[in-house]
N, C-alpha and C. Protein backbone atom coordinates (compact mmCIF):
# COMPACT_ATOMS: atom_id res chain seq x y z
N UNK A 1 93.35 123.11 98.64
CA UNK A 1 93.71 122.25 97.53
C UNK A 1 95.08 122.67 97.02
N UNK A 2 95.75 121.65 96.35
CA UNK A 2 97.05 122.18 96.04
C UNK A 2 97.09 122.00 94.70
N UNK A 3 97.98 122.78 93.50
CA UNK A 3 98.19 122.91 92.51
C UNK A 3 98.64 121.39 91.77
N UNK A 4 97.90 121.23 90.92
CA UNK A 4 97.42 120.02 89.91
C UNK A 4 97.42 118.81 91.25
N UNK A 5 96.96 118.71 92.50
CA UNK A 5 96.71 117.91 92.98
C UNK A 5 94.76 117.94 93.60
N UNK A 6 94.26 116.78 93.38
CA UNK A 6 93.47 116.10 94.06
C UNK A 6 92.91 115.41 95.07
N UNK A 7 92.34 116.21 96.32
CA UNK A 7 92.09 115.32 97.66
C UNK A 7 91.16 115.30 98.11
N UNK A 8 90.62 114.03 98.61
CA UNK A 8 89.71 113.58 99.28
C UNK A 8 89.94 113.25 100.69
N UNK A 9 89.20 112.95 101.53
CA UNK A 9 89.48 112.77 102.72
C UNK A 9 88.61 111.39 103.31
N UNK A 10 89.26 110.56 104.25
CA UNK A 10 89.30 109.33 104.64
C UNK A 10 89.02 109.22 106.09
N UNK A 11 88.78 107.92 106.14
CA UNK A 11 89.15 106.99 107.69
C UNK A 11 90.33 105.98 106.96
N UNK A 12 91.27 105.96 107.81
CA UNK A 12 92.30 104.42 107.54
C UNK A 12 92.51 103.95 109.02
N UNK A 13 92.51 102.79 109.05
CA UNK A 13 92.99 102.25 109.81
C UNK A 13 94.38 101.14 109.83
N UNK A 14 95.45 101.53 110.01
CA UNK A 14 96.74 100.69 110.01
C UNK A 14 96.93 99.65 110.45
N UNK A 15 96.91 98.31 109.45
CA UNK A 15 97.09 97.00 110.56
C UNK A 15 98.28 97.08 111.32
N UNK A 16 98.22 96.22 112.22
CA UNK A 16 99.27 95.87 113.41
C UNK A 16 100.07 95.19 112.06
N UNK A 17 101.24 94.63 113.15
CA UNK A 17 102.21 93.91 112.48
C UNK A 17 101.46 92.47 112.83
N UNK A 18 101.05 92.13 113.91
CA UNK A 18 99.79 90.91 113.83
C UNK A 18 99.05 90.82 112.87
N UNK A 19 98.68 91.58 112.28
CA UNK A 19 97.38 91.41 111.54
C UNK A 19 97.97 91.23 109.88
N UNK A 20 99.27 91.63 109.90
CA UNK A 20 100.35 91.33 108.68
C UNK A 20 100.55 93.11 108.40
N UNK A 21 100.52 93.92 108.94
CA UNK A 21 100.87 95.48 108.78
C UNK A 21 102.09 95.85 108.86
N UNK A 22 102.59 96.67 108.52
CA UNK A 22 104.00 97.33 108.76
C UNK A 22 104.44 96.82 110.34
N UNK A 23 105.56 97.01 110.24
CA UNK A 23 106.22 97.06 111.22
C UNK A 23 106.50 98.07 112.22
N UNK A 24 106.46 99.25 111.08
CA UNK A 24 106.20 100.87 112.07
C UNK A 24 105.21 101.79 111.60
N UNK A 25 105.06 102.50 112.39
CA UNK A 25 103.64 103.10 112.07
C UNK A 25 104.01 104.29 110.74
N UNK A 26 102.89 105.75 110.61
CA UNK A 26 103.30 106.03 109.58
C UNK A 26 103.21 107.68 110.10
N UNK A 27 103.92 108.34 108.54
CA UNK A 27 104.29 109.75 108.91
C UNK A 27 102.94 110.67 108.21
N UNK A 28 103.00 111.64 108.11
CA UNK A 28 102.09 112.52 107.00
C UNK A 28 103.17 112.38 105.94
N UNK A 29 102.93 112.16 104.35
CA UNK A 29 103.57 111.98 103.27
C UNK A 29 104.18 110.77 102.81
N UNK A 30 103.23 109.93 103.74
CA UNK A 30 103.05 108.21 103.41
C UNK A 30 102.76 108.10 102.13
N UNK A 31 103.55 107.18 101.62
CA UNK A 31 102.93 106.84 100.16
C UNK A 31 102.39 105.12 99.86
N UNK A 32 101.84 104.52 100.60
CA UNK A 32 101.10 103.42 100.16
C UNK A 32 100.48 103.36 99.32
N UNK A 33 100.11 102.01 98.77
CA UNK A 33 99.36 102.72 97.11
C UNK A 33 97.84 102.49 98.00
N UNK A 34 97.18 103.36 97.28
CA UNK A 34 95.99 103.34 97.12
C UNK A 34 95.00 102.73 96.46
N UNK A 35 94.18 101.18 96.75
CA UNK A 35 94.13 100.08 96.26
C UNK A 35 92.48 99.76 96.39
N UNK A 36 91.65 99.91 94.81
CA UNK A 36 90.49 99.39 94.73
C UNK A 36 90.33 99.44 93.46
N UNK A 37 88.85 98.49 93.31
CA UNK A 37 88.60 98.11 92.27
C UNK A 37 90.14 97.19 90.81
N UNK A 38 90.63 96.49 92.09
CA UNK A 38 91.95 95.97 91.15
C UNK A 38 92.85 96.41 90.88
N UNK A 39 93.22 97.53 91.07
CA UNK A 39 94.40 98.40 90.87
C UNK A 39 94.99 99.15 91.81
N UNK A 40 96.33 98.96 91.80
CA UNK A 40 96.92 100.31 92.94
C UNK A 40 96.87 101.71 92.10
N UNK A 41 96.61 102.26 92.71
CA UNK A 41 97.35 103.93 92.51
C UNK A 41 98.21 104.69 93.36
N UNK A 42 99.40 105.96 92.62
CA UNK A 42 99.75 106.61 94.12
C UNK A 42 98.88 107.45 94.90
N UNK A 43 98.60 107.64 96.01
CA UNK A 43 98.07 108.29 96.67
C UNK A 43 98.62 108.74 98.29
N UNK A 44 99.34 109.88 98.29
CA UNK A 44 99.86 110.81 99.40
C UNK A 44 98.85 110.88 100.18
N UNK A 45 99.65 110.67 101.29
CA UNK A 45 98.58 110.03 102.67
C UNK A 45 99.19 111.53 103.77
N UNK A 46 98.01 112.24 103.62
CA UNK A 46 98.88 113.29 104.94
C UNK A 46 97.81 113.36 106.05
N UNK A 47 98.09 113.61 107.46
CA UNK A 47 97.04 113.79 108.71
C UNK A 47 96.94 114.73 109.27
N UNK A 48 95.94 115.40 108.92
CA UNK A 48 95.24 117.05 109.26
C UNK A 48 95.15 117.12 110.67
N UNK A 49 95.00 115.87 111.72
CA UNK A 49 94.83 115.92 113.02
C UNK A 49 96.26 115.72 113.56
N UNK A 50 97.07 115.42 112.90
CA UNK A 50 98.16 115.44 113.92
C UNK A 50 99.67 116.41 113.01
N UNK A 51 100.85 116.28 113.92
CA UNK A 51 101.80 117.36 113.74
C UNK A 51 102.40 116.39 112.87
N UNK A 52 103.37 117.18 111.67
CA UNK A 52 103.77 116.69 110.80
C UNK A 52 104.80 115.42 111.35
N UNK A 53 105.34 115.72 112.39
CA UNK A 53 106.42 114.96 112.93
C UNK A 53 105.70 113.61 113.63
N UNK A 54 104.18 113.49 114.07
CA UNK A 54 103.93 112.83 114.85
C UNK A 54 103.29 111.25 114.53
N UNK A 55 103.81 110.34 114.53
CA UNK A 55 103.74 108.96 113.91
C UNK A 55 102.12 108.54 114.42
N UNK A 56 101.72 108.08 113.57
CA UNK A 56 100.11 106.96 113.30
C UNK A 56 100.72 105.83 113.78
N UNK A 57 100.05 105.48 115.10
CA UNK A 57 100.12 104.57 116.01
C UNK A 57 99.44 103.04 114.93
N UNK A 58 99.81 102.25 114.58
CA UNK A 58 99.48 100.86 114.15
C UNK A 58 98.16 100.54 114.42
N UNK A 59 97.02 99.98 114.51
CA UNK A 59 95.69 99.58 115.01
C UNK A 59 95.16 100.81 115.12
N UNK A 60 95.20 101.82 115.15
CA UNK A 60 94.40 103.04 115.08
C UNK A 60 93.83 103.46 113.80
N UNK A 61 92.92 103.77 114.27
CA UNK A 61 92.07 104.44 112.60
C UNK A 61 92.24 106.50 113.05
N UNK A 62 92.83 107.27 111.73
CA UNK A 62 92.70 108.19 111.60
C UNK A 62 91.83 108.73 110.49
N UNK A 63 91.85 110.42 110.71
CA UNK A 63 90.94 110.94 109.70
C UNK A 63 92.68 111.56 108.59
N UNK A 64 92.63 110.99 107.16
CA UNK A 64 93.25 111.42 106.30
C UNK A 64 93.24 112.21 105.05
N UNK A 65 93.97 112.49 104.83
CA UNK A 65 93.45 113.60 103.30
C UNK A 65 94.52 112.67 102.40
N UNK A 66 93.63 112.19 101.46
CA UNK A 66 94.88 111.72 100.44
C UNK A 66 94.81 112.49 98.91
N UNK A 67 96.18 112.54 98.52
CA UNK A 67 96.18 113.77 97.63
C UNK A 67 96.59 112.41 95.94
N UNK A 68 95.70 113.32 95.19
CA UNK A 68 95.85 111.79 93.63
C UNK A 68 96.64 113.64 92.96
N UNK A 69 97.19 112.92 91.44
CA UNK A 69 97.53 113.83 90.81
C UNK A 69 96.49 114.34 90.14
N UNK A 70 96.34 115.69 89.88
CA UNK A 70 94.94 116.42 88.85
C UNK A 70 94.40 115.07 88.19
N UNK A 71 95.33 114.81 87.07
CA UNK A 71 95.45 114.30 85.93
C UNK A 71 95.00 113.06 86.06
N UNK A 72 95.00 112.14 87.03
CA UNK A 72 95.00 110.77 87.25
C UNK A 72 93.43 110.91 87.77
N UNK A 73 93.19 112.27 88.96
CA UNK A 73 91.69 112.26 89.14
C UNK A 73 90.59 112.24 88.08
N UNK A 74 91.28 113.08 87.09
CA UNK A 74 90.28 113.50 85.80
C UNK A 74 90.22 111.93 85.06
N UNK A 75 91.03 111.58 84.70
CA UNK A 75 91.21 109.75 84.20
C UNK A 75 90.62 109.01 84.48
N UNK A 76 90.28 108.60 85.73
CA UNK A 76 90.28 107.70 86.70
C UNK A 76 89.32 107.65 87.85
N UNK A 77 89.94 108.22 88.93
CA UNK A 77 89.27 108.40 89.90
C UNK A 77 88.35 109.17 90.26
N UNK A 78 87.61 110.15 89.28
CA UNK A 78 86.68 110.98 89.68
C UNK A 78 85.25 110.15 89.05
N UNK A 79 85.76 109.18 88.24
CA UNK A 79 84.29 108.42 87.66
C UNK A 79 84.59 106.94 88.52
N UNK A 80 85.27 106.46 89.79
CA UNK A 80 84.52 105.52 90.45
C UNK A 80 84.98 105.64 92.32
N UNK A 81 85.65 106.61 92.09
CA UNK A 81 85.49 106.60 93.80
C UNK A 81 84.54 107.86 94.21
N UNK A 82 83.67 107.28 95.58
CA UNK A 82 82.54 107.72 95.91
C UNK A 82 82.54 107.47 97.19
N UNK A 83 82.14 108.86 98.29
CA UNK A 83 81.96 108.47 99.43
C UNK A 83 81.47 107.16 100.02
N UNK A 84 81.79 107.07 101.03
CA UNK A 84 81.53 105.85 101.82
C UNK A 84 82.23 104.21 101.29
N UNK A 85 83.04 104.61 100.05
CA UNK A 85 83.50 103.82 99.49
C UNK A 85 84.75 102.85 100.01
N UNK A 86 84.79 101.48 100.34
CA UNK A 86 86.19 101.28 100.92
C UNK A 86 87.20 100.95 99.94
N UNK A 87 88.64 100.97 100.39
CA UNK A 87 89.71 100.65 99.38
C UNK A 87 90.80 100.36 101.00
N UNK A 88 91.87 99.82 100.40
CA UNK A 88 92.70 99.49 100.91
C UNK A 88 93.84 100.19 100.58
N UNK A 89 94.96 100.04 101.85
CA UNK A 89 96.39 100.80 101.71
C UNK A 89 97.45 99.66 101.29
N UNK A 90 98.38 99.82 100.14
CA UNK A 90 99.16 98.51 99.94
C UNK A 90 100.55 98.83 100.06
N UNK A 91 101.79 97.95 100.13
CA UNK A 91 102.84 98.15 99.98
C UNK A 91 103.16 96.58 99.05
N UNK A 92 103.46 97.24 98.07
CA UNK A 92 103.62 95.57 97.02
C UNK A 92 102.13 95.15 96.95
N UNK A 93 102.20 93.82 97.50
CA UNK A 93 100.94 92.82 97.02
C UNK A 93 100.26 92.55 98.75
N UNK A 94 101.07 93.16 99.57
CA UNK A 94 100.53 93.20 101.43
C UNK A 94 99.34 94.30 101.22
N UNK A 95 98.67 93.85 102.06
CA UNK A 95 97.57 94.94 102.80
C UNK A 95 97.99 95.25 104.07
N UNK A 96 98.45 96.75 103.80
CA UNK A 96 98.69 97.38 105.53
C UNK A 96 97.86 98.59 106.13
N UNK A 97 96.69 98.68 105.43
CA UNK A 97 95.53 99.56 105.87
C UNK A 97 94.28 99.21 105.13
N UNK A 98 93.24 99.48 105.86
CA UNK A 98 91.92 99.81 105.38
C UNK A 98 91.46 100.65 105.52
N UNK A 99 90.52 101.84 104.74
CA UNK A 99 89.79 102.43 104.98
C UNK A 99 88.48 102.49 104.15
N UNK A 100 87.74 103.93 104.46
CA UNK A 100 86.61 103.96 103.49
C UNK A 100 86.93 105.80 103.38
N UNK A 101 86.29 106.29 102.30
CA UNK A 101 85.94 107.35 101.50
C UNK A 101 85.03 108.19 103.11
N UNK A 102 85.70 109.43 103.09
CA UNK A 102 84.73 110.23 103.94
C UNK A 102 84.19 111.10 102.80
N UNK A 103 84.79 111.57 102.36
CA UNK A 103 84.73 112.99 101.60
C UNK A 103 85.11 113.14 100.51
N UNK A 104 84.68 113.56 99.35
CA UNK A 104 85.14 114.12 98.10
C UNK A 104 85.68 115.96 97.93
């Protein structure tokens, strides 16, 4: 865990650029917002399975750790996100990922 940060861990899967997704895939220290129950939040997207340098292939689903601030968990997110839970990855008002809640 890292100092005043909050993480849980995920499945996402990155739409294609077909499916209306980015255009390129993504790094560890992605910042898409983190999008449920009506609201974005920030949420730091990093990948425990691969090397910091090594890009998230588009249409692939990985395992992620996304990191919320202390402060925003205590607020917010510790009274409605819940394993197995899905939310979406946004950039603006696009959807360019889905996932669900592995882990608290």
């Amino acid at each position: 865990m890292f100092e005043g940060l909050r993480e849980i861990e995920a499945e996402i899967r990155y739409l294609t650029t077909e499916e209306g997704g980015r255009k390129t895939g993504v790094f560890s220290g992605y910042r898409g917002q983190f999008y449920y129950g009506g609201n974005d939040y920030d949420g730091f997207q990093f990948f425990p399975d691969l090397s910091d340098d090594q890009i998230v292939e588009l249409g692939t689903t990985v395992r992620v750790c996304v990191r919320f601030l202390q402060e925003r968990w205590d607020e917010i997110h510790s009274k409605h996100i819940t394993v197995g839970m899905p939310f979406e990855i946004r950039e603006g008002n696009r959807t360019v990922g889905r996932g669900r809640v592995t882990k608290l």
